[in-house]
N, C-alpha and C. Protein backbone atom coordinates (compact mmCIF):
# COMPACT_ATOMS: atom_id res chain seq x y z
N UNK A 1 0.84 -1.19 0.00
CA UNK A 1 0.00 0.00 0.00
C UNK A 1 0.88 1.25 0.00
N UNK A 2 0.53 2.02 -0.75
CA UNK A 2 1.32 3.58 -1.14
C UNK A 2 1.02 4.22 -0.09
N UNK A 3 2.13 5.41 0.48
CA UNK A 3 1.89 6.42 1.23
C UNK A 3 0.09 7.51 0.80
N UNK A 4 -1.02 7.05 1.30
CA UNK A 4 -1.88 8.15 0.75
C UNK A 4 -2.70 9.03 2.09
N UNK A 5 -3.09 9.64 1.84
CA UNK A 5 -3.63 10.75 2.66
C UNK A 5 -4.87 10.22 3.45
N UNK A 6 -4.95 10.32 4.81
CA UNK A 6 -5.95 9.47 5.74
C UNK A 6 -6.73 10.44 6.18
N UNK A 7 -8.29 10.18 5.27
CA UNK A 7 -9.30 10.37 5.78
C UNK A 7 -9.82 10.44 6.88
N UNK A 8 -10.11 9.56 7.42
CA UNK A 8 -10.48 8.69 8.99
C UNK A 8 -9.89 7.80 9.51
N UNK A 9 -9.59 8.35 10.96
CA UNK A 9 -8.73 6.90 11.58
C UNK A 9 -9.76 7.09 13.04
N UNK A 10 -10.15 5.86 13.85
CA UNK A 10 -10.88 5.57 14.91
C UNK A 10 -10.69 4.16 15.23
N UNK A 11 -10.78 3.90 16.68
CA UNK A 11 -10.63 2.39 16.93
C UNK A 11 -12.20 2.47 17.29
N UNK A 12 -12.13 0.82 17.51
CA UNK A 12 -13.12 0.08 18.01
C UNK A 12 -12.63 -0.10 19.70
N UNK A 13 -13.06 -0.02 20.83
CA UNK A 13 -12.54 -0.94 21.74
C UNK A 13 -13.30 -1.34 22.20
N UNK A 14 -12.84 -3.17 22.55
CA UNK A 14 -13.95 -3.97 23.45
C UNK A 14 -14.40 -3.57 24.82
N UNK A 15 -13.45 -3.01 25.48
CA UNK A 15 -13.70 -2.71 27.07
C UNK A 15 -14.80 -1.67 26.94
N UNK A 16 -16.23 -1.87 26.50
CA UNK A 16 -17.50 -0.83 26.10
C UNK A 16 -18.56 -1.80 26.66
N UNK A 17 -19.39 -1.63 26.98
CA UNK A 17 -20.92 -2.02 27.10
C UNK A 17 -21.28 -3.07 26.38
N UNK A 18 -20.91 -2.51 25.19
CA UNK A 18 -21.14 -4.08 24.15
C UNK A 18 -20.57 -5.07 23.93
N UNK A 19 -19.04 -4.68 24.52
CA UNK A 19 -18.08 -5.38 24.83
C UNK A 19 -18.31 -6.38 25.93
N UNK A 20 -18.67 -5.75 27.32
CA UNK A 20 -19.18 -6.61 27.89
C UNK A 20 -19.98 -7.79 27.72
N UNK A 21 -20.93 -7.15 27.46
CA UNK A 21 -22.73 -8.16 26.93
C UNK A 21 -21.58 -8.93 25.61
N UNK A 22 -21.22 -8.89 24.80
CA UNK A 22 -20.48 -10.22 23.85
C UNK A 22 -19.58 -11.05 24.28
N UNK A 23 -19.22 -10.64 25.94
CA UNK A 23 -18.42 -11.39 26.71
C UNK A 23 -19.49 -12.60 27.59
N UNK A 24 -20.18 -12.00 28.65
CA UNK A 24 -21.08 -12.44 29.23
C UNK A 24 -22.72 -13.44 28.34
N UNK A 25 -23.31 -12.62 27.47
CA UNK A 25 -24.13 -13.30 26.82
C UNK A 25 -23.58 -14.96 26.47
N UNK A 26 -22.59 -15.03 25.80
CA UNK A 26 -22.36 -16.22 24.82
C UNK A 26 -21.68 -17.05 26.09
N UNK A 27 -21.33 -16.54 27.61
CA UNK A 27 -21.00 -17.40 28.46
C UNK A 27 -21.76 -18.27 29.17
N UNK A 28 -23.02 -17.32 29.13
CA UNK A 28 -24.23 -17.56 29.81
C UNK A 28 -24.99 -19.11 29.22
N UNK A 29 -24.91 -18.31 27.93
CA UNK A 29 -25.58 -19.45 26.71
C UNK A 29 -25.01 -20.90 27.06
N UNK A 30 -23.59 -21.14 27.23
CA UNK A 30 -22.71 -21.63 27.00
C UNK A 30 -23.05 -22.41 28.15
N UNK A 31 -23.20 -21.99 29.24
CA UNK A 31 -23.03 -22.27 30.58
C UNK A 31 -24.47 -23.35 30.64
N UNK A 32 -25.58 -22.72 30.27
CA UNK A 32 -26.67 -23.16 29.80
C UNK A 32 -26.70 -24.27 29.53
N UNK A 33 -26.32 -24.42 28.21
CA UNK A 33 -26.24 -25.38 27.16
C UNK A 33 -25.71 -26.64 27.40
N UNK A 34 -24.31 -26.74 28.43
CA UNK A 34 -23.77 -27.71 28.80
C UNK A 34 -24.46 -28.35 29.83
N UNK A 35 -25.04 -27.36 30.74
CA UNK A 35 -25.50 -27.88 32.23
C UNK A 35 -26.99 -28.83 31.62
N UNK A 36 -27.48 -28.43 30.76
CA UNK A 36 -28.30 -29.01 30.13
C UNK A 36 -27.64 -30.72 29.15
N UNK A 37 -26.42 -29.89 28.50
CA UNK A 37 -26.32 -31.93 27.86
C UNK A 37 -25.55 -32.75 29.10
N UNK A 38 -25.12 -32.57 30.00
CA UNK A 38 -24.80 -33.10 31.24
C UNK A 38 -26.13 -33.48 31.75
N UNK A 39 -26.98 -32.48 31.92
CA UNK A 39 -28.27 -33.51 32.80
C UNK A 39 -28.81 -34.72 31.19
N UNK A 40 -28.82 -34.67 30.45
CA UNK A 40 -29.54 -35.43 29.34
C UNK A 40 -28.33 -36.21 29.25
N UNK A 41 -27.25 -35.99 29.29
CA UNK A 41 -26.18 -37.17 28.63
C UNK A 41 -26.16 -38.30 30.20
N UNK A 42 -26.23 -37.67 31.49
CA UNK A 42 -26.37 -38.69 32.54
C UNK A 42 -27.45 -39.24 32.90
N UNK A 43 -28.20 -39.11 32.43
CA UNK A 43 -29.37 -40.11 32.20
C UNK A 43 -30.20 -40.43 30.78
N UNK A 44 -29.32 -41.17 30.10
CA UNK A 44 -29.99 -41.14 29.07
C UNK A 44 -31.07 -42.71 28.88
N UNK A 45 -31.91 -41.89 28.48
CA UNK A 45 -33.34 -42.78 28.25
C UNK A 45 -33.61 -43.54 26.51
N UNK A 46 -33.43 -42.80 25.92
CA UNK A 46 -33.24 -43.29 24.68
C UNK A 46 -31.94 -42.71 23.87
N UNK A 47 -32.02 -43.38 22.50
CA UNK A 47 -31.14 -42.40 21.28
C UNK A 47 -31.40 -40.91 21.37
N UNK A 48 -32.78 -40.69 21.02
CA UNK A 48 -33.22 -39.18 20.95
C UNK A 48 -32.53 -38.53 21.82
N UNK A 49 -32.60 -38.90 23.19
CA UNK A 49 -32.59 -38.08 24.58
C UNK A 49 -30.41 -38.20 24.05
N UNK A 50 -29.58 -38.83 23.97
CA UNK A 50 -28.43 -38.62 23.78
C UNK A 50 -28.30 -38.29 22.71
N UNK A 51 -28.59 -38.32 21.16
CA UNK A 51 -28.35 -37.16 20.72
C UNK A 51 -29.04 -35.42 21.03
N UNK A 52 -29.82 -35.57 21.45
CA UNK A 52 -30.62 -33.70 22.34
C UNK A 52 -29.33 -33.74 22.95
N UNK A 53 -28.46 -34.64 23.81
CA UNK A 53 -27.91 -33.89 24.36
C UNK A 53 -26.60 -33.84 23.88
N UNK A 54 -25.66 -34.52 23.10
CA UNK A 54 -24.67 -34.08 22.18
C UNK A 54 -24.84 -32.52 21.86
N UNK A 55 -25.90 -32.30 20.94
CA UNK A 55 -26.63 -31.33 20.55
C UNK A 55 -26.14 -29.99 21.11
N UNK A 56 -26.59 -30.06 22.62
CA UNK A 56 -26.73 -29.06 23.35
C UNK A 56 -25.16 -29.05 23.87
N UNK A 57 -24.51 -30.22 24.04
CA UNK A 57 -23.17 -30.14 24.28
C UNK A 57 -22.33 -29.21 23.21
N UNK A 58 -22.65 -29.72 22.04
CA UNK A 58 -21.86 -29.00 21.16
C UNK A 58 -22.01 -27.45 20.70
N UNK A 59 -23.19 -27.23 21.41
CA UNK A 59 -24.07 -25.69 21.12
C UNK A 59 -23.51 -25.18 22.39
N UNK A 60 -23.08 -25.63 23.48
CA UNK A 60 -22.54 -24.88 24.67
C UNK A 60 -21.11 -24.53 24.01
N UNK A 61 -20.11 -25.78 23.43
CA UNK A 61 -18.84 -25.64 23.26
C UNK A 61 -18.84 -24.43 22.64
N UNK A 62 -19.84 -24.34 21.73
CA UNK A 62 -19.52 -22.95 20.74
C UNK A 62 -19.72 -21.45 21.15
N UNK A 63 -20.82 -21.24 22.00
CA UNK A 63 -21.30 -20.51 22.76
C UNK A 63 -20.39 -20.02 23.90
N UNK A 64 -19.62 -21.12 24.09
CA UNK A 64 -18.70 -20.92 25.45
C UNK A 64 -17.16 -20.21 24.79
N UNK A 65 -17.26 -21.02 23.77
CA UNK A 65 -15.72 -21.03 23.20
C UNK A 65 -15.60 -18.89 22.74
N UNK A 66 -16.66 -19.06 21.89
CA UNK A 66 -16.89 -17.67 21.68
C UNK A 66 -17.14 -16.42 22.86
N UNK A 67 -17.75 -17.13 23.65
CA UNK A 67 -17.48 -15.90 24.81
C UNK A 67 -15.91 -16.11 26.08
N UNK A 68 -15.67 -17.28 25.67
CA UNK A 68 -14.01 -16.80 25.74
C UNK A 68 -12.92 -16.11 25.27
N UNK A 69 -13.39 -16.23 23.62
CA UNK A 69 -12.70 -14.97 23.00
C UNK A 69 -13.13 -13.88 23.20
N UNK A 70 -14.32 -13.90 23.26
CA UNK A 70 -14.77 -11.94 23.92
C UNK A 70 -14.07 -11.68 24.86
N UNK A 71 -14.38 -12.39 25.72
CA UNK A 71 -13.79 -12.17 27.09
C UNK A 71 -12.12 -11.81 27.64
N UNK A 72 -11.60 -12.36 26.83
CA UNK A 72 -10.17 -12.46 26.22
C UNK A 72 -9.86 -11.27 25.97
N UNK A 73 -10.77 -10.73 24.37
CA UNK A 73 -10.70 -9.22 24.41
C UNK A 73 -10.94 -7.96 24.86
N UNK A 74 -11.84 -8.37 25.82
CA UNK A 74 -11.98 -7.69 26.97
C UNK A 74 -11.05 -7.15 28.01
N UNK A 75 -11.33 -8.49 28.49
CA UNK A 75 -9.67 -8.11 29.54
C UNK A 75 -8.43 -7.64 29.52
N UNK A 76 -7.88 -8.05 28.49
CA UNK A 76 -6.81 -7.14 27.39
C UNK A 76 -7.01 -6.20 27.18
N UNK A 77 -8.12 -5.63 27.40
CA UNK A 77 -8.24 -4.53 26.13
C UNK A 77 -8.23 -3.95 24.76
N UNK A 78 -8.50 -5.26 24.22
CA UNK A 78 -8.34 -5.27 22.62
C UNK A 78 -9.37 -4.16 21.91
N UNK A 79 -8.17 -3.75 21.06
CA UNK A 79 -8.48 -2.42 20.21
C UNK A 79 -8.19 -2.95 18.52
N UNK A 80 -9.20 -2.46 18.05
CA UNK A 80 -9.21 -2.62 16.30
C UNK A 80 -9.20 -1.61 15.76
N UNK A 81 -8.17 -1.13 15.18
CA UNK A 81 -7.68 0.08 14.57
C UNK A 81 -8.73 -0.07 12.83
N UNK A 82 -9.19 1.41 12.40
CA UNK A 82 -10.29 1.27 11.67
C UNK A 82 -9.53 3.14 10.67
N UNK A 83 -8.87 2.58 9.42
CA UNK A 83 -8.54 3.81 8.83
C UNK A 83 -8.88 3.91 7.43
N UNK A 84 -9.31 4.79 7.24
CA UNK A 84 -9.98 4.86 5.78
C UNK A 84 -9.12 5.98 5.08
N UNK A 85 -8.56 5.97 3.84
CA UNK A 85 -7.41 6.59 3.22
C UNK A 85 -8.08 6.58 1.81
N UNK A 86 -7.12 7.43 0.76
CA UNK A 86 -7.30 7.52 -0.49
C UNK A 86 -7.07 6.07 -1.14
N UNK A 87 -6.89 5.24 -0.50
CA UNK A 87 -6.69 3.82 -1.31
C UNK A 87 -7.46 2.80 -1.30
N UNK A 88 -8.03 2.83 0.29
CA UNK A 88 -9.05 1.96 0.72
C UNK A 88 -9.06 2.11 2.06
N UNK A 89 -9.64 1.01 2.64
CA UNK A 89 -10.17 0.74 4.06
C UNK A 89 -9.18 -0.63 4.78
N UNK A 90 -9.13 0.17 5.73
CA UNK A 90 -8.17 -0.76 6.29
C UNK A 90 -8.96 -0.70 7.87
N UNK A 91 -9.23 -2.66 8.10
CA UNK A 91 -9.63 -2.82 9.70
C UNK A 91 -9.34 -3.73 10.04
N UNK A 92 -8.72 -3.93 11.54
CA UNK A 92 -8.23 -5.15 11.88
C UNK A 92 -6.95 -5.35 10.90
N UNK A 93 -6.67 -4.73 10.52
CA UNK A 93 -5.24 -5.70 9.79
C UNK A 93 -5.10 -6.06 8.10
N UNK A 94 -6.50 -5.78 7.96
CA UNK A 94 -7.26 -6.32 6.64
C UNK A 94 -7.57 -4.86 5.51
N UNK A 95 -6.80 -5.29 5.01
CA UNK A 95 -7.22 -3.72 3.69
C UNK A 95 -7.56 -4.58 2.63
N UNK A 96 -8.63 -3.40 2.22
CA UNK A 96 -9.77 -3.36 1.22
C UNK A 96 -9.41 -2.40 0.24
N UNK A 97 -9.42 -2.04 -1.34
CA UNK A 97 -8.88 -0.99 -1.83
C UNK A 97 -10.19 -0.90 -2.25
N UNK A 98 -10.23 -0.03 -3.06
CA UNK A 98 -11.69 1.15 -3.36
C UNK A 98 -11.82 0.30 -4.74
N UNK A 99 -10.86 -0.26 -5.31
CA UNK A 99 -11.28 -1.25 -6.54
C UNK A 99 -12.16 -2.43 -6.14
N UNK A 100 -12.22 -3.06 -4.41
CA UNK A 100 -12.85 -4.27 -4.26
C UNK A 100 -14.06 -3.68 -3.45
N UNK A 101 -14.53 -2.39 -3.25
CA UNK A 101 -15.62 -1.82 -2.82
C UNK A 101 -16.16 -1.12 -3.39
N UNK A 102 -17.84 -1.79 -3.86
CA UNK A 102 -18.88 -1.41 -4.61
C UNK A 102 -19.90 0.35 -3.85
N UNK A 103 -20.02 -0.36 -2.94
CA UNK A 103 -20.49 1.18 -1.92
C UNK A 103 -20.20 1.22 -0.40
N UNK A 104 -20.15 2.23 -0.16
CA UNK A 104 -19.46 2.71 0.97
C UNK A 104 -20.88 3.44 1.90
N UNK A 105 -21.24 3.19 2.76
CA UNK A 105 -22.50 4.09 3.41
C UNK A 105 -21.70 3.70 5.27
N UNK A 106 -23.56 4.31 6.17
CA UNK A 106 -23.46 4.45 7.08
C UNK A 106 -24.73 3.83 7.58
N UNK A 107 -24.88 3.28 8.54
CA UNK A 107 -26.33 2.64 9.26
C UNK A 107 -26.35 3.41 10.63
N UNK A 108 -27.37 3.90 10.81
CA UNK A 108 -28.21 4.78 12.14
C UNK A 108 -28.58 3.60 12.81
N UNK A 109 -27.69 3.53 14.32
CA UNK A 109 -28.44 2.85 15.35
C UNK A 109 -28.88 3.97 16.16
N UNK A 110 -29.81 3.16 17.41
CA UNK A 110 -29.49 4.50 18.57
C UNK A 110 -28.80 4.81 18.99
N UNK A 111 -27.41 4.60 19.35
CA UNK A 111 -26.05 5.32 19.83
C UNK A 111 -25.39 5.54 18.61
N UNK A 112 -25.75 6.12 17.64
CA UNK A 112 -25.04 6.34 16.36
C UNK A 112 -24.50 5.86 15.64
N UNK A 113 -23.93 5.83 14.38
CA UNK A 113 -24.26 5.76 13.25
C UNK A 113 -22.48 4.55 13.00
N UNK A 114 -23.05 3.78 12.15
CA UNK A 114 -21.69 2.55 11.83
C UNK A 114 -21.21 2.93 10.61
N UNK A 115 -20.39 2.75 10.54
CA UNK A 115 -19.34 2.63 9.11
C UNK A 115 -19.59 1.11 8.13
N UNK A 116 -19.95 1.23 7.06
CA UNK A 116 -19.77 -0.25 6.19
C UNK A 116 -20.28 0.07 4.75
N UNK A 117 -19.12 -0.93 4.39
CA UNK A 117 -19.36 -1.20 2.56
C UNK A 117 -19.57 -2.38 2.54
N UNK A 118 -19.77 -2.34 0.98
CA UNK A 118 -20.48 -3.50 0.32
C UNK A 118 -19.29 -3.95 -0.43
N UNK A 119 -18.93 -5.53 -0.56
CA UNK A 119 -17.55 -5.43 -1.31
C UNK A 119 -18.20 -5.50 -3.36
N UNK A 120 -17.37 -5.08 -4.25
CA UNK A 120 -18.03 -4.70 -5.67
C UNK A 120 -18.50 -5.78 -6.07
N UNK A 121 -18.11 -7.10 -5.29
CA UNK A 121 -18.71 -8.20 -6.65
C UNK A 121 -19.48 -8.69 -5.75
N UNK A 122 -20.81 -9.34 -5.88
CA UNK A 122 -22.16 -9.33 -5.24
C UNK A 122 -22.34 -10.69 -4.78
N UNK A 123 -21.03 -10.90 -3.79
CA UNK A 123 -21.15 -11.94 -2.90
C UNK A 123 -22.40 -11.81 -1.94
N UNK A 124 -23.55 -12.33 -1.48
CA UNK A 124 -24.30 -11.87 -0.10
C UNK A 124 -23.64 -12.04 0.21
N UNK A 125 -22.86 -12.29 1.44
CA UNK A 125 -22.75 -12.25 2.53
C UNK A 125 -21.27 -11.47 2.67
N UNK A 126 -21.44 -10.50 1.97
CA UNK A 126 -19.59 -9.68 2.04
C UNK A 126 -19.65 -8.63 2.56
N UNK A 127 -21.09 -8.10 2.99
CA UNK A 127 -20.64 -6.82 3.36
C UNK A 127 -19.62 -6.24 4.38
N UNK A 128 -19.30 -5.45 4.89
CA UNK A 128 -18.58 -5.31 6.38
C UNK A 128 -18.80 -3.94 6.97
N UNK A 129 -18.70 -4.44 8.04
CA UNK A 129 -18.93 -3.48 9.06
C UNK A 129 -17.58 -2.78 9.64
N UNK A 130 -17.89 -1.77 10.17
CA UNK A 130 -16.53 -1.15 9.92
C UNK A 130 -16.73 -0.04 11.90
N UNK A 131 -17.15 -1.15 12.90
CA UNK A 131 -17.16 -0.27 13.98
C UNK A 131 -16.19 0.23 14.90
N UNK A 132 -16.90 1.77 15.55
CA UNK A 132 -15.78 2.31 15.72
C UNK A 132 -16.38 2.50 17.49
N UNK A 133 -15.31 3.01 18.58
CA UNK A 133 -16.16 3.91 19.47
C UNK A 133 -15.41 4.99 19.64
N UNK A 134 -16.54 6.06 20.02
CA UNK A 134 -17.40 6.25 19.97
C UNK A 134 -18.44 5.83 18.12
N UNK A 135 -19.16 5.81 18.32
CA UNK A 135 -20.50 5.31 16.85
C UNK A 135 -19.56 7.11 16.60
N UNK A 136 -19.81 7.44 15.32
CA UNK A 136 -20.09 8.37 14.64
C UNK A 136 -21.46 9.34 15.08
N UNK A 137 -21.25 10.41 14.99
CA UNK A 137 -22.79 11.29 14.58
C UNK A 137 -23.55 11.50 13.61
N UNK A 138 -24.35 12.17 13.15
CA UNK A 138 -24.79 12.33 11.68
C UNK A 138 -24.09 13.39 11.19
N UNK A 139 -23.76 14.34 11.44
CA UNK A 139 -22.52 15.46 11.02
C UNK A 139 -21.39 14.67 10.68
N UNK A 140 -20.85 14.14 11.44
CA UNK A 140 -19.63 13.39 11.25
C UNK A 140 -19.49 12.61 10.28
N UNK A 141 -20.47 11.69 10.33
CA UNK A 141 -20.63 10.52 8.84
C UNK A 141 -20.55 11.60 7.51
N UNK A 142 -22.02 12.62 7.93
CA UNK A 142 -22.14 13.31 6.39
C UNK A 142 -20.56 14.04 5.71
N UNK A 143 -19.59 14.63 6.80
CA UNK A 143 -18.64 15.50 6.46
C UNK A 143 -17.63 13.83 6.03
N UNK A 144 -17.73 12.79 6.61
CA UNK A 144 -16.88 11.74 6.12
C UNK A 144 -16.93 11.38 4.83
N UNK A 145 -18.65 11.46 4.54
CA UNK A 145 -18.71 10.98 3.09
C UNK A 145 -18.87 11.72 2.15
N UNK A 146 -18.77 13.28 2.57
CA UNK A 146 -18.20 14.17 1.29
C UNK A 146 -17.18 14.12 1.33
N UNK A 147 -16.48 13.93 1.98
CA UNK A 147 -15.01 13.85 2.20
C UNK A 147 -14.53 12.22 1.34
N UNK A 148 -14.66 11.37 1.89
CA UNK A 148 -14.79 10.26 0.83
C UNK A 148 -15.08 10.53 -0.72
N UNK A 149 -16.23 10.62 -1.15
CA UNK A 149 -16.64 10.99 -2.16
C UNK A 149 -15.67 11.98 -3.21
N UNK A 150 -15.18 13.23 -2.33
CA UNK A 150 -15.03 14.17 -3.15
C UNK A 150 -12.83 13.88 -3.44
N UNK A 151 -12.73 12.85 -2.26
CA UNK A 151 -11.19 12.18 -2.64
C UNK A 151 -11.31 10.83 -3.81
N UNK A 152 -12.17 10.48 -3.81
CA UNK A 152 -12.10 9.26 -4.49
C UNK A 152 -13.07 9.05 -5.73
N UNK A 153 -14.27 10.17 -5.60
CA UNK A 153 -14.79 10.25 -7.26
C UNK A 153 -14.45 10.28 -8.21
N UNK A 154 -13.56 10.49 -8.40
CA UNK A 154 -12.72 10.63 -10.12
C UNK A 154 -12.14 9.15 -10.33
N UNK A 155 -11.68 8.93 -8.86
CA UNK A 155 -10.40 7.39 -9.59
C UNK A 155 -11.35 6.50 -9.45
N UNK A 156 -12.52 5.97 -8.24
CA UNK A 156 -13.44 5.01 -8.29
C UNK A 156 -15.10 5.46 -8.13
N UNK A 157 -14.52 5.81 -9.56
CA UNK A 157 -16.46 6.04 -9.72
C UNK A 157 -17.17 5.11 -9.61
N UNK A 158 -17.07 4.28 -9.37
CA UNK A 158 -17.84 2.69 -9.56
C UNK A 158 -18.68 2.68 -7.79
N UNK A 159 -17.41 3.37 -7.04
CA UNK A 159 -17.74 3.15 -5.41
C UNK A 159 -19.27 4.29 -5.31
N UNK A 160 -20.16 3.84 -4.90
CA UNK A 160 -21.11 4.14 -4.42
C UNK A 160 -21.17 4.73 -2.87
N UNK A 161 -21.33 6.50 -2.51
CA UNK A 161 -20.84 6.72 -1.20
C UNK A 161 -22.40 7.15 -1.00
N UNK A 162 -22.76 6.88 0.12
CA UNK A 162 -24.00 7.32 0.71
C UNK A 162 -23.77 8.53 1.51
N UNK A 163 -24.58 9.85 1.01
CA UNK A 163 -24.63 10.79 1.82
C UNK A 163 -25.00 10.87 3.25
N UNK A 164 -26.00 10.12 3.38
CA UNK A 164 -26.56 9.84 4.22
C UNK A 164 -27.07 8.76 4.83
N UNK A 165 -26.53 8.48 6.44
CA UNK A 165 -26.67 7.13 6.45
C UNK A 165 -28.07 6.47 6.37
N UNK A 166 -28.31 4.96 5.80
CA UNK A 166 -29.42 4.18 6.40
C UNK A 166 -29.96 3.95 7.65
N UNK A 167 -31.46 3.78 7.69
CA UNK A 167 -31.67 2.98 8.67
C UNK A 167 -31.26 1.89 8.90
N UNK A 168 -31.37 1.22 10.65
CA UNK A 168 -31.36 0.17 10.67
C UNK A 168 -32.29 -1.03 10.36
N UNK A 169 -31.73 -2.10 10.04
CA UNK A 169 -33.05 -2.91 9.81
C UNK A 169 -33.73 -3.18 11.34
N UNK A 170 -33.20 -3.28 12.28
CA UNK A 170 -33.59 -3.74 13.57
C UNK A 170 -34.72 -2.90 14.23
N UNK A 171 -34.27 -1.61 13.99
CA UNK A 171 -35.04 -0.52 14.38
C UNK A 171 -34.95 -0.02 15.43
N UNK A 172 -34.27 -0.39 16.09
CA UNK A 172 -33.24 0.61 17.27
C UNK A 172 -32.69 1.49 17.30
């Protein structure tokens, strides 16, 4: 990647509210899930009743396993550096150039507003999210994506920048 001029730079950090709850939730689940194929796997009555509880064994492992990595990042303090430049998007480690991103917008939650593109070739499931904390404002996004727009219209006209962010689908 070439020396180019940085738009936006913001981290993400886990040690937040939501950070928490993605620590705790999936432990809970987890915690759940097992205490449940433990009571079904020590008394098992039929096939059914030991596979339900495989089932639930293997739905805790995952549940658990995942809120160990939250938790992980939590305690650490893990931070995801989030910079958007004349070349592309760079998060976590991972750059995106403005040639492999179709549109670029913003989604309105209630604590404000997320960063994410769409990647250009129309995989479902490619979009990405691009969070930061603090969320963005609506000033902030709008001055980002004239700012976007008015660096990168000429070389990737193809990129689609939203003035204004979307709703959420959730509706929060």
């Amino acid at each position: 990647m070439s020396t180019s001029r940085i738009l936006f730079h913001r981290q993400y950090i886990f040690r937040t509210l939501n950070g928490t709850l993605a620590a705790i939730l999936p432990l809970s689940f987890g915690i759940v899930f097992v205490s449940i194929a433990v009571n079904l796997l020590g008394n098992p009555r039929d096939t059914l009743t030991q596979c339900v509880g495989i089932g639930f064994l293997i739905g805790g492992i995952f549940f658990g396993g995942f809120g160990m990595l939250a938790s992980f990042a939590w305690i650490t303090n893990k931070r995801h550096d989030l910079t958007i430049s004349e070349d592309g998007v760079t998060f976590r480690d991972h750059f995106k150039s403005w040639d492999e991103i179709g549109a670029f917008y913003g989604t309105r939650y209630g604590n404000g507003i997320c960063l994410g593109y769409s990647p250009r070739s129309r995989i479902p499931f490619g979009d990405g999210s691009l969070q930061t904390t603090p969320m963005l404002t609506e000033r902030e996004y709008e001055a980002l994506a004239l700012e976007v727009y008015n660096c990168i219209g000429s070389r990737f006209s193809h990129v689609d920048v939203a003035m204004h962010p979307k709703e959420s689908s959730s509706g929060s």
